[in-house]
PDB file of N, CA and C in Angstrom:
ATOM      1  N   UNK A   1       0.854  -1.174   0.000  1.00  0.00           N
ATOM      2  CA  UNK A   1       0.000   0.000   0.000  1.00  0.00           C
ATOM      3  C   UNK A   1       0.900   1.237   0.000  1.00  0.00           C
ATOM      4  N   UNK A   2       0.663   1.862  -0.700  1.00  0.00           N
ATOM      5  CA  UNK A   2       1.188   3.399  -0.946  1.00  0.00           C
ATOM      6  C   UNK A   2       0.881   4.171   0.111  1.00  0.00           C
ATOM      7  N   UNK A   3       2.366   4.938   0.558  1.00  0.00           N
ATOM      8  CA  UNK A   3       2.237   6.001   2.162  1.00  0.00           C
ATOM      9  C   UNK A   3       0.920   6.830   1.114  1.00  0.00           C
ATOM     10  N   UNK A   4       0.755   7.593   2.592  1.00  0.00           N
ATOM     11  CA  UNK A   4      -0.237   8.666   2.156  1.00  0.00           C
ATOM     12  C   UNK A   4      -0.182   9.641   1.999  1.00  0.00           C
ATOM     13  N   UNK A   5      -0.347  11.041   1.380  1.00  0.00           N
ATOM     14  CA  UNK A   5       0.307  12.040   1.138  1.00  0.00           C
ATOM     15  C   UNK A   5       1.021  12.961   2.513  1.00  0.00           C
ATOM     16  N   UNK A   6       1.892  13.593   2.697  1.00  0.00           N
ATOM     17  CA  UNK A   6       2.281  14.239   3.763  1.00  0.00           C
ATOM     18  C   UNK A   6       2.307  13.414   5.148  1.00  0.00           C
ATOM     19  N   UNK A   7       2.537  12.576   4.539  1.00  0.00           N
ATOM     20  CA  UNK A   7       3.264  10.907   6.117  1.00  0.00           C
ATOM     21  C   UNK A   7       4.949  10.885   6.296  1.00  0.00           C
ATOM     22  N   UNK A   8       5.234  11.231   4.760  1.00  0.00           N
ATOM     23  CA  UNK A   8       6.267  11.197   4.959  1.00  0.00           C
ATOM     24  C   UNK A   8       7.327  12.114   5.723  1.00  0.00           C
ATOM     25  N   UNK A   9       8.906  11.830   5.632  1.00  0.00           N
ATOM     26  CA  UNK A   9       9.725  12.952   6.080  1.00  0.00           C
ATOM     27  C   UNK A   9       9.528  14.707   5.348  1.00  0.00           C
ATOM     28  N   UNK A  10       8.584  14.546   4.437  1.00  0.00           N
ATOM     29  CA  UNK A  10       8.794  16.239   4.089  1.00  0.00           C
ATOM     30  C   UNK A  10       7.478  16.522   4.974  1.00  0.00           C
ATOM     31  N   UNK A  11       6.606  15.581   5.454  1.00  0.00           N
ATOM     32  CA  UNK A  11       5.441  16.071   6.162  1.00  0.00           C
ATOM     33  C   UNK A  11       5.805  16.659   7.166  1.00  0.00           C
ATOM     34  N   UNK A  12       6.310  15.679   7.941  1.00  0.00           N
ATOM     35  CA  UNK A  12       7.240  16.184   9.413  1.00  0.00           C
ATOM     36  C   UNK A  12       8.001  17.408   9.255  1.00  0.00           C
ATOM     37  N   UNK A  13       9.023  17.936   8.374  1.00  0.00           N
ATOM     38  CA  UNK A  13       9.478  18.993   8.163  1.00  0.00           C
ATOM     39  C   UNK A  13       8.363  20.035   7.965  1.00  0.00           C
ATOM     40  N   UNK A  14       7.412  19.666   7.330  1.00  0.00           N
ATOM     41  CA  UNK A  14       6.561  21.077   7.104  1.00  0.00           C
ATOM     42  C   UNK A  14       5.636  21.401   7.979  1.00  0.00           C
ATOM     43  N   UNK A  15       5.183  19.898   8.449  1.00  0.00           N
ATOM     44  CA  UNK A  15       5.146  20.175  10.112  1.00  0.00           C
ATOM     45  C   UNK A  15       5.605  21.145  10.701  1.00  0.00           C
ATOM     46  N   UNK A  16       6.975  21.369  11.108  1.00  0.00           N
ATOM     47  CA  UNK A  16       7.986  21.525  12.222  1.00  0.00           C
ATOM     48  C   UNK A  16       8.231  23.562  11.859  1.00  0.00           C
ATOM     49  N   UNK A  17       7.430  22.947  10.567  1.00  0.00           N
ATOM     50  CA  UNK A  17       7.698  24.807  10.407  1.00  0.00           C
ATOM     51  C   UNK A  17       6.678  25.809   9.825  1.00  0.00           C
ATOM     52  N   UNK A  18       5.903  25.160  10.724  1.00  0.00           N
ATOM     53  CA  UNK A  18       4.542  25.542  10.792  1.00  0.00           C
ATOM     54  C   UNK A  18       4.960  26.594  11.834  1.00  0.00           C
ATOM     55  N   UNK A  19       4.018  28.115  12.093  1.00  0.00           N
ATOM     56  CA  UNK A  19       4.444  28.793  12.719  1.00  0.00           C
ATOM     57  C   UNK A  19       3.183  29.228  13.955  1.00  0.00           C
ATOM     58  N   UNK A  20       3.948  28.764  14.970  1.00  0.00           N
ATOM     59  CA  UNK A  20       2.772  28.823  16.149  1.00  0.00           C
ATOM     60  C   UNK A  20       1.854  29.736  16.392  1.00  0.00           C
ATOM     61  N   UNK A  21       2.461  30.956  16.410  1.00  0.00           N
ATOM     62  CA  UNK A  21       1.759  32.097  16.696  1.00  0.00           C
ATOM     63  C   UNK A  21       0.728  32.684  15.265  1.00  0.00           C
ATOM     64  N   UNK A  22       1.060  32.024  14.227  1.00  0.00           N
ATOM     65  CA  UNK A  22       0.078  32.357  13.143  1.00  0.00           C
ATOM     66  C   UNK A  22      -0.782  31.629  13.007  1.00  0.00           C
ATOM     67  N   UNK A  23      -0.543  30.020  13.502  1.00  0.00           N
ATOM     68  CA  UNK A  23      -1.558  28.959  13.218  1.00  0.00           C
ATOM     69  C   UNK A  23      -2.565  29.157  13.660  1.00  0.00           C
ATOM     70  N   UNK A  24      -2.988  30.197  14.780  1.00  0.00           N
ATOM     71  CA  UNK A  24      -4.310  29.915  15.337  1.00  0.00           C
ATOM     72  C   UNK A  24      -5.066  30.441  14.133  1.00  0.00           C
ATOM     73  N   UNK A  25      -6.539  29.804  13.866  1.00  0.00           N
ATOM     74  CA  UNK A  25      -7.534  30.806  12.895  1.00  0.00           C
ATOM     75  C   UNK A  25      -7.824  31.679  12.971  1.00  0.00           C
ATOM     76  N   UNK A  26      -7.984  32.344  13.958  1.00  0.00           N
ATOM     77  CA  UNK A  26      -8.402  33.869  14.319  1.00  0.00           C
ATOM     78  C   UNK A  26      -6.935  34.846  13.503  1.00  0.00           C
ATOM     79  N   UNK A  27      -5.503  34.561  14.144  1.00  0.00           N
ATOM     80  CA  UNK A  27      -4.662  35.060  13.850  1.00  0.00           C
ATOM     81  C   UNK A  27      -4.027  35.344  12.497  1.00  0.00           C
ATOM     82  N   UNK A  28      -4.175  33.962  12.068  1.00  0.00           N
ATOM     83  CA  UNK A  28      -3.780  33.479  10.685  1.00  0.00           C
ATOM     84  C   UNK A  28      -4.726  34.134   9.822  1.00  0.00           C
ATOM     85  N   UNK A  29      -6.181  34.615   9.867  1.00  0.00           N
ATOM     86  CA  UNK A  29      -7.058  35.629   9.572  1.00  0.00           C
ATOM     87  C   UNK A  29      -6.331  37.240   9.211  1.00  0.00           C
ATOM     88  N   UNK A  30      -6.573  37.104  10.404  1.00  0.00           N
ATOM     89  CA  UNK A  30      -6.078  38.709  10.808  1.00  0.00           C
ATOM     90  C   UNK A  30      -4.504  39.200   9.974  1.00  0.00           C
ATOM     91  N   UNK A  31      -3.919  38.096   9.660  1.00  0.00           N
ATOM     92  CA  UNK A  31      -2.241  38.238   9.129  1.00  0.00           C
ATOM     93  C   UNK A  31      -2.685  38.476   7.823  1.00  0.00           C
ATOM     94  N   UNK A  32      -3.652  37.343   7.193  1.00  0.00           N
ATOM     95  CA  UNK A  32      -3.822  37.551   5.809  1.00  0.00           C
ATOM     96  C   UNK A  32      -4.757  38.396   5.506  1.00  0.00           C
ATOM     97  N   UNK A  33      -5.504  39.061   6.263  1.00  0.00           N
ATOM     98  CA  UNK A  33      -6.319  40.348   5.538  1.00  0.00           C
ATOM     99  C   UNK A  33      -5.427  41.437   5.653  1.00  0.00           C
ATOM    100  N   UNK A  34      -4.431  41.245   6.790  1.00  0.00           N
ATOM    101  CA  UNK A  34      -3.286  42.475   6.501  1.00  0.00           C
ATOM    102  C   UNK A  34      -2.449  42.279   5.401  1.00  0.00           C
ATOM    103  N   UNK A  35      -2.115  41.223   4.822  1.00  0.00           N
ATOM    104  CA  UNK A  35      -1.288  41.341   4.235  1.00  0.00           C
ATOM    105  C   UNK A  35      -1.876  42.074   2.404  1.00  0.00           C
ATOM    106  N   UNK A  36      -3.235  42.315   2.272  1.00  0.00           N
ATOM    107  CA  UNK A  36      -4.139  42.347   0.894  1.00  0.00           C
ATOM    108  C   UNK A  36      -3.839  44.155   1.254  1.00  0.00           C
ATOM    109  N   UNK A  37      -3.022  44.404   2.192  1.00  0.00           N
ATOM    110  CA  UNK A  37      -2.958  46.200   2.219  1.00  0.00           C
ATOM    111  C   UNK A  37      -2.058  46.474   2.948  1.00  0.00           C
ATOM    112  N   UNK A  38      -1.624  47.613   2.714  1.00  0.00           N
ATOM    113  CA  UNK A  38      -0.647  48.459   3.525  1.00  0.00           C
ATOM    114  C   UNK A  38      -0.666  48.489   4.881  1.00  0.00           C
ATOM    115  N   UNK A  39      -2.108  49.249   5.206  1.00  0.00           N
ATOM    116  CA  UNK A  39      -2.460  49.612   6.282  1.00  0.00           C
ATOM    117  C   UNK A  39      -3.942  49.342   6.430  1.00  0.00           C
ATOM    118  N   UNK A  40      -4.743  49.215   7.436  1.00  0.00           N
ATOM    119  CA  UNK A  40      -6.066  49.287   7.838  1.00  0.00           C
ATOM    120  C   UNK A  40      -6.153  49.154   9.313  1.00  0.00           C
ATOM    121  N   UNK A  41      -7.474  50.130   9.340  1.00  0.00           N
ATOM    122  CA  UNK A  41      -8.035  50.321  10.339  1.00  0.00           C
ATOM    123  C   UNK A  41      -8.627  49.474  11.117  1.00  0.00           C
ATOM    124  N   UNK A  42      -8.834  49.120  13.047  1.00  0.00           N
ATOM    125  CA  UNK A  42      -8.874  47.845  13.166  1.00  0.00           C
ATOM    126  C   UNK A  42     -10.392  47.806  13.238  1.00  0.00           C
ATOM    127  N   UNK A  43     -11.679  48.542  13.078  1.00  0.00           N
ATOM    128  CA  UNK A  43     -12.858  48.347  13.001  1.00  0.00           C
ATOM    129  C   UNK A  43     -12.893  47.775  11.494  1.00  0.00           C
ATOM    130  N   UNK A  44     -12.043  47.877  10.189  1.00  0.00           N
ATOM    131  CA  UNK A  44     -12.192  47.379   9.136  1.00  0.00           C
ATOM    132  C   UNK A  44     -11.600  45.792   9.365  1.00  0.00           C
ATOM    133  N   UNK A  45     -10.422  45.513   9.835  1.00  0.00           N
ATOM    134  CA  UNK A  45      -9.681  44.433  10.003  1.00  0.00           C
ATOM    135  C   UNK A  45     -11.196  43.155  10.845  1.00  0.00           C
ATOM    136  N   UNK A  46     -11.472  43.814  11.586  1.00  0.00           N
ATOM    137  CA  UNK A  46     -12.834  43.095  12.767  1.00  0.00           C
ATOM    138  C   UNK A  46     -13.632  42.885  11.594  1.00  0.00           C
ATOM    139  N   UNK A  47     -14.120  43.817  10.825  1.00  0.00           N
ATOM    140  CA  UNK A  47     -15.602  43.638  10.159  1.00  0.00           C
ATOM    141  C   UNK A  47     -14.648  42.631   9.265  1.00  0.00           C
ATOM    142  N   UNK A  48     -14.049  42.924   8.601  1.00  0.00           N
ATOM    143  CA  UNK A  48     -13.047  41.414   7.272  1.00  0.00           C
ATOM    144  C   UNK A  48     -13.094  39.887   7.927  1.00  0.00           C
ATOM    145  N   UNK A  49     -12.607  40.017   9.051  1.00  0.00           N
ATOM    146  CA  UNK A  49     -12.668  38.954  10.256  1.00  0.00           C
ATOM    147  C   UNK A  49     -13.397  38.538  10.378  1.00  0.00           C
ATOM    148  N   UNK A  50     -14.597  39.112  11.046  1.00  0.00           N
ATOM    149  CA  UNK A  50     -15.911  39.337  11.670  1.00  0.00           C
ATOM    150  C   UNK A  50     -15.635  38.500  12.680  1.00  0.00           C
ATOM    151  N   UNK A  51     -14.602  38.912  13.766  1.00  0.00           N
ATOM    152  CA  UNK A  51     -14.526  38.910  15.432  1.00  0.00           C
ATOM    153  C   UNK A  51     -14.995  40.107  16.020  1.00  0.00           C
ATOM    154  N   UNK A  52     -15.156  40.019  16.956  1.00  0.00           N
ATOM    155  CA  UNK A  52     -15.465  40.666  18.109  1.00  0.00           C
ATOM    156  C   UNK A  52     -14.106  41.937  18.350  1.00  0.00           C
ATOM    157  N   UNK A  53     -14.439  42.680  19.057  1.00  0.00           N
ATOM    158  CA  UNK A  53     -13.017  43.791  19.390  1.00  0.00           C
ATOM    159  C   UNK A  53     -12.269  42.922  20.522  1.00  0.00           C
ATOM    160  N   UNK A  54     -12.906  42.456  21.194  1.00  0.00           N
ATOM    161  CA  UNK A  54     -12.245  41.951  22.349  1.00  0.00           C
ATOM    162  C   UNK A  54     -11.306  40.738  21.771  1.00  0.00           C
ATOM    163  N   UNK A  55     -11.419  40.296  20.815  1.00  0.00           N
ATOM    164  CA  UNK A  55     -10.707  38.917  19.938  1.00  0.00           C
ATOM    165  C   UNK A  55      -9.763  39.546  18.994  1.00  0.00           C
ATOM    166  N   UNK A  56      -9.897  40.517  18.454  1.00  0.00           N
ATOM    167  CA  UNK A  56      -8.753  41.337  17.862  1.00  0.00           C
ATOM    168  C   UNK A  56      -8.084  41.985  18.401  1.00  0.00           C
ATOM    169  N   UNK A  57      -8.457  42.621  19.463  1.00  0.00           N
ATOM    170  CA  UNK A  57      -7.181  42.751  20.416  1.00  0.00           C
ATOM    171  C   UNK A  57      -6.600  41.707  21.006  1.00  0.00           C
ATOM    172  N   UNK A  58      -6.707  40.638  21.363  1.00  0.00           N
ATOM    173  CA  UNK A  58      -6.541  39.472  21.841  1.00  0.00           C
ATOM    174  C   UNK A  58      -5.278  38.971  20.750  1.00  0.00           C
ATOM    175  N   UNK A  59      -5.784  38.964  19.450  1.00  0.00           N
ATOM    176  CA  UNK A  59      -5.245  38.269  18.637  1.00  0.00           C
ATOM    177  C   UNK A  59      -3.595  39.644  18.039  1.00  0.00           C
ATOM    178  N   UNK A  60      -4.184  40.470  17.923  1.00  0.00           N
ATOM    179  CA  UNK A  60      -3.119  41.756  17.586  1.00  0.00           C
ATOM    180  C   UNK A  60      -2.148  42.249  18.521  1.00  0.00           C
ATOM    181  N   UNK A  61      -2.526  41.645  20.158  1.00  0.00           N
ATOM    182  CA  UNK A  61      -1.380  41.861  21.136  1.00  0.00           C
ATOM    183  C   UNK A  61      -0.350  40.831  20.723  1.00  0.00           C
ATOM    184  N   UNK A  62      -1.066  39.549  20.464  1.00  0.00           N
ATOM    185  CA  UNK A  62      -0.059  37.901  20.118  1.00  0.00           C
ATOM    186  C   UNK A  62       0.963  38.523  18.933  1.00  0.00           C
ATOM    187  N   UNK A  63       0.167  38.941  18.118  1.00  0.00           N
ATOM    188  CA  UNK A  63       0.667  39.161  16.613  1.00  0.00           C
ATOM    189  C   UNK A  63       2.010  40.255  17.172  1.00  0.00           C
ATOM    190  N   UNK A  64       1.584  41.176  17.779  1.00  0.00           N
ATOM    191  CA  UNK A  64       2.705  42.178  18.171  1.00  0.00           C
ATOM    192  C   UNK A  64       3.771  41.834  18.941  1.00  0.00           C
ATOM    193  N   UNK A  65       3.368  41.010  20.119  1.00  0.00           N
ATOM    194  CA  UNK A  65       4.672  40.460  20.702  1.00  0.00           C
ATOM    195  C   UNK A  65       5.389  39.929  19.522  1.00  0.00           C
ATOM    196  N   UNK A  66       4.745  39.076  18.638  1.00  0.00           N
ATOM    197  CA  UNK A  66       5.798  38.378  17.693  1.00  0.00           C
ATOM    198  C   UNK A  66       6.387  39.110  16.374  1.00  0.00           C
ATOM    199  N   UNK A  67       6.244  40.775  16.952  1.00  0.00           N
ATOM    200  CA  UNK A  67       6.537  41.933  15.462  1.00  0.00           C
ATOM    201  C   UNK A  67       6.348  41.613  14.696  1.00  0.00           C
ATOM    202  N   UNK A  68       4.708  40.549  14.255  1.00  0.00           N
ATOM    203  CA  UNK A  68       4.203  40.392  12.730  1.00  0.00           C
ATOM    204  C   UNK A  68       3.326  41.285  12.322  1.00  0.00           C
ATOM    205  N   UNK A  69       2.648  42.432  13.377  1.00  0.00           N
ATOM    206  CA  UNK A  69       1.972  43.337  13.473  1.00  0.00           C
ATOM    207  C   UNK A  69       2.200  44.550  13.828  1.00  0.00           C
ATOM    208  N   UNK A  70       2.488  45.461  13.597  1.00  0.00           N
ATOM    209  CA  UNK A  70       2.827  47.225  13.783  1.00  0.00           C
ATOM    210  C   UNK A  70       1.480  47.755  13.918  1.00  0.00           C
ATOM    211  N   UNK A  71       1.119  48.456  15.367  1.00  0.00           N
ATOM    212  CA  UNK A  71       0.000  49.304  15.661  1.00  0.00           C
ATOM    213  C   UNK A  71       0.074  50.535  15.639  1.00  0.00           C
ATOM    214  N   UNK A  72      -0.513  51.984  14.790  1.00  0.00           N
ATOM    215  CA  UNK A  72      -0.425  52.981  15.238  1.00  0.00           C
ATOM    216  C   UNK A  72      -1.769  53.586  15.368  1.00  0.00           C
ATOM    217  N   UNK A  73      -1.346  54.279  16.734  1.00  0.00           N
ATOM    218  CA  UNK A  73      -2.290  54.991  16.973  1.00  0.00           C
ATOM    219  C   UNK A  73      -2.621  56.514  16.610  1.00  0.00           C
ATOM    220  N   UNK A  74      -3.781  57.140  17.016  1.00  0.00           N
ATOM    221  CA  UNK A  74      -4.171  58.371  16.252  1.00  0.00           C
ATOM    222  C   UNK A  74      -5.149  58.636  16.665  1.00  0.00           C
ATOM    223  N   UNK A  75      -5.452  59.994  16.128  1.00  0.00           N
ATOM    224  CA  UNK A  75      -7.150  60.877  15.549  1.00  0.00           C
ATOM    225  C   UNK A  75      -7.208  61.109  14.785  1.00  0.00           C
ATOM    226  N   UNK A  76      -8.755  60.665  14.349  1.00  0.00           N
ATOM    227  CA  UNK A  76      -9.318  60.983  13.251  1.00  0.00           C
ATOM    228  C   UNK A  76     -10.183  62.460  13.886  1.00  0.00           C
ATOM    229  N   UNK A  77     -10.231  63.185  13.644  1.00  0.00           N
ATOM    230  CA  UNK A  77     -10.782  64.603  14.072  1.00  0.00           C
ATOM    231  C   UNK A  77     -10.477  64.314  16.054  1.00  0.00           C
ATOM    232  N   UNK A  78     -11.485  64.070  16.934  1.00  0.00           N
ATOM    233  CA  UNK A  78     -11.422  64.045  18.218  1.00  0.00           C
ATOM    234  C   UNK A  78     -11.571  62.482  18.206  1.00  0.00           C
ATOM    235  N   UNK A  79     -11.733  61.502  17.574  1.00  0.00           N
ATOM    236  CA  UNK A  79     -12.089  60.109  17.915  1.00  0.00           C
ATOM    237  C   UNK A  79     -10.719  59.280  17.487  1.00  0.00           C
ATOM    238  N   UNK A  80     -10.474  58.629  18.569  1.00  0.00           N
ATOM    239  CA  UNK A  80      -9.468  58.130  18.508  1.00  0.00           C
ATOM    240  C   UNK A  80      -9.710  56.865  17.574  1.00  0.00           C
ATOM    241  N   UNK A  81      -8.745  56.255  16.901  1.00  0.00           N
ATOM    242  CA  UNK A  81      -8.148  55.392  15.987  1.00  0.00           C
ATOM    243  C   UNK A  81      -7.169  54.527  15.976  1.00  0.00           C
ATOM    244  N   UNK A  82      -7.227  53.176  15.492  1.00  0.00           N
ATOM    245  CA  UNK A  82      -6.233  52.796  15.594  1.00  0.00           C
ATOM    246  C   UNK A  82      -6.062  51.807  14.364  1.00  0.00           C
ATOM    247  N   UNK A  83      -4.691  51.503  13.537  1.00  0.00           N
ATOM    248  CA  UNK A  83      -5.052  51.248  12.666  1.00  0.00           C
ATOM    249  C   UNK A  83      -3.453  50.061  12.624  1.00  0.00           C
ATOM    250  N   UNK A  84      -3.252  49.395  12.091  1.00  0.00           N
ATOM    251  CA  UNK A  84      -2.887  47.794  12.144  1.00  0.00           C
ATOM    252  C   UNK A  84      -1.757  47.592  10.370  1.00  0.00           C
ATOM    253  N   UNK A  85      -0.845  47.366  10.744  1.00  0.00           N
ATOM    254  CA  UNK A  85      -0.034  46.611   9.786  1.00  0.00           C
ATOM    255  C   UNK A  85       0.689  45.611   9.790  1.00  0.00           C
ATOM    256  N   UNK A  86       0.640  45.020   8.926  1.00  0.00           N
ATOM    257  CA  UNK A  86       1.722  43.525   8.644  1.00  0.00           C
ATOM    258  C   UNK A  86       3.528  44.421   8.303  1.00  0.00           C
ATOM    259  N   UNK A  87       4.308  43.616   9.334  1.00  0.00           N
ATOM    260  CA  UNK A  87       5.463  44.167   9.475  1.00  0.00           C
ATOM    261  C   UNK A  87       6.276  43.230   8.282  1.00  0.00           C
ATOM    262  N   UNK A  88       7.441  43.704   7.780  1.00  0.00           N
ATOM    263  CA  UNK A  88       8.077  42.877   6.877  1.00  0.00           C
ATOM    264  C   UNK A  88       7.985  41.182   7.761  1.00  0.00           C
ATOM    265  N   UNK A  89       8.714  41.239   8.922  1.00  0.00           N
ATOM    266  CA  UNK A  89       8.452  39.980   9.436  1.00  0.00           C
ATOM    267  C   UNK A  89       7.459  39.066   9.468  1.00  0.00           C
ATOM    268  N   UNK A  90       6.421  39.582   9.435  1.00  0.00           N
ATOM    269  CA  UNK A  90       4.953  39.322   9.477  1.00  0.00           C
ATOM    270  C   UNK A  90       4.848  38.648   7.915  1.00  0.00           C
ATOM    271  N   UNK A  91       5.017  39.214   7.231  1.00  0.00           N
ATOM    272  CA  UNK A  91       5.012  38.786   5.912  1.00  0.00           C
ATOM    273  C   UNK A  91       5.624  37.969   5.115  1.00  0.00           C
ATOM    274  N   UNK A  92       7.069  37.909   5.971  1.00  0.00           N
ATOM    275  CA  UNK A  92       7.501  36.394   5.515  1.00  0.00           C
ATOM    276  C   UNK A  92       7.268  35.363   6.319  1.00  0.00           C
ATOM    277  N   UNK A  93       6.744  35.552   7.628  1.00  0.00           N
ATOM    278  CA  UNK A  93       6.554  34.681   8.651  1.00  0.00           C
ATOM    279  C   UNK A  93       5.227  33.873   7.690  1.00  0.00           C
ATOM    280  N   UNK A  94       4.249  35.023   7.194  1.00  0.00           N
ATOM    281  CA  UNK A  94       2.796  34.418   6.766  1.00  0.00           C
ATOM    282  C   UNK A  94       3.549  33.406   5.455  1.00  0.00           C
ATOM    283  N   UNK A  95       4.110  34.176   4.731  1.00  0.00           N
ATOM    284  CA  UNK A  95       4.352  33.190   3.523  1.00  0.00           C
ATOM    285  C   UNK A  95       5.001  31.841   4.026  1.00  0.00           C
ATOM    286  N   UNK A  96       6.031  32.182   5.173  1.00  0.00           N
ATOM    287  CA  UNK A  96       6.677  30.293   4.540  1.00  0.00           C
ATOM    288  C   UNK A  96       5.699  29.678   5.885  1.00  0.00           C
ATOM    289  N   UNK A  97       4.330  30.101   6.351  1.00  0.00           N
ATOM    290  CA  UNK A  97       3.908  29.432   7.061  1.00  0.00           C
ATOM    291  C   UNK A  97       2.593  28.991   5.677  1.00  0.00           C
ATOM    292  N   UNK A  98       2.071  29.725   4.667  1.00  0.00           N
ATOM    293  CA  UNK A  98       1.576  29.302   3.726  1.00  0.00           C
ATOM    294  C   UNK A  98       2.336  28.145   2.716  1.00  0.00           C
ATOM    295  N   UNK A  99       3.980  27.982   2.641  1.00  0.00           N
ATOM    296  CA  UNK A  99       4.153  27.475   1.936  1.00  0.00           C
ATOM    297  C   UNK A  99       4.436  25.873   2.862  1.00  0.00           C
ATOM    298  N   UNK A 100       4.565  25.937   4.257  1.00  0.00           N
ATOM    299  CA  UNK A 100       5.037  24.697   5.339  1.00  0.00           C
ATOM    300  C   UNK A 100       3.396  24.282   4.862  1.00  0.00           C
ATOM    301  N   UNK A 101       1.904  24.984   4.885  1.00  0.00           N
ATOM    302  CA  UNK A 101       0.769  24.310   4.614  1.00  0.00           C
ATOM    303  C   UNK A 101       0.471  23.925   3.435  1.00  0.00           C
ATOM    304  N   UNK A 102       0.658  24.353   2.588  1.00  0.00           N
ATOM    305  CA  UNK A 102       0.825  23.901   1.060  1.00  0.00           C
ATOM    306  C   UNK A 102       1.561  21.940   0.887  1.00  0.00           C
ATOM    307  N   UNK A 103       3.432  22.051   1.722  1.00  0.00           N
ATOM    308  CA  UNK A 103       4.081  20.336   1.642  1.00  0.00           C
ATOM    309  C   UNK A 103       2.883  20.088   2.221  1.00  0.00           C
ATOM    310  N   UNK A 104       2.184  20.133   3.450  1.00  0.00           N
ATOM    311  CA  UNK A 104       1.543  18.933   3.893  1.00  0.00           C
ATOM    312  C   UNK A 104       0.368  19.027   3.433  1.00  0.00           C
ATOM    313  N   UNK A 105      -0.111  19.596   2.491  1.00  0.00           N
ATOM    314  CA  UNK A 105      -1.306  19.209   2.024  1.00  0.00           C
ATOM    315  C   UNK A 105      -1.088  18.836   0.244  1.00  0.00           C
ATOM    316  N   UNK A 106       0.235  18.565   0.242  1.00  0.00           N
ATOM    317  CA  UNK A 106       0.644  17.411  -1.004  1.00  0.00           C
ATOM    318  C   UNK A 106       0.278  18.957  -2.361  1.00  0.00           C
ATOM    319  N   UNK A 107       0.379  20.208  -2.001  1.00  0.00           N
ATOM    320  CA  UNK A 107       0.271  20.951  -3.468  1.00  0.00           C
ATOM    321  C   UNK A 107       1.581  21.695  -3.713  1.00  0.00           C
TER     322      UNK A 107
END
């Protein structure tokens, strides 16, 4: 009988470099709607998502400890703002964690 796709030793490797802090779904979300722009605002990033504020901050503190996320803050006239970017790190972190899911799913 023929192994099965991603059993083998390149599975385990792409396994192994899979990247923790992006794997969650919420996060891994939030990385790739940043990455379709420069910059955005995090009431736009939530509605793309469609989490909660309390889950995007949740998820954008993780992202920041791991400098895959740059926050700046602001005003927009008197209402404060805050608006969210994918850091170069962030962006290669997302890609070779897209390309570690790609070996094990044999494409």
């Amino acid at each position: 009988m023929p192994p099965l796709p991603g059993s083998d030793s390149v599975g385990e490797e792409a396994r192994a470099r899979l990247d923790e802090v992006i794997h969650s779904p919420v996060r891994l979300s939030v990385v790739a709607a940043l990455a379709a722009t420069d910059e955005a605002e995090f009431a736009a990033v939530r509605d793309a998502v469609q989490i909660s504020d309390s889950a995007l901050s949740k998820a954008v503190t993780a992202l920041e400890q791991a400098a895959y996320v740059a926050v700046r803050k602001g005003y927009v006239g008197k209402r404060p703002r805050t608006w969210l970017s994918l850091t170069p790190a962030g962006r290669e972190a997302l890609s070779a964690h897209l390309t570690a899911l790609r070996a094990i799913a044999g494409a």
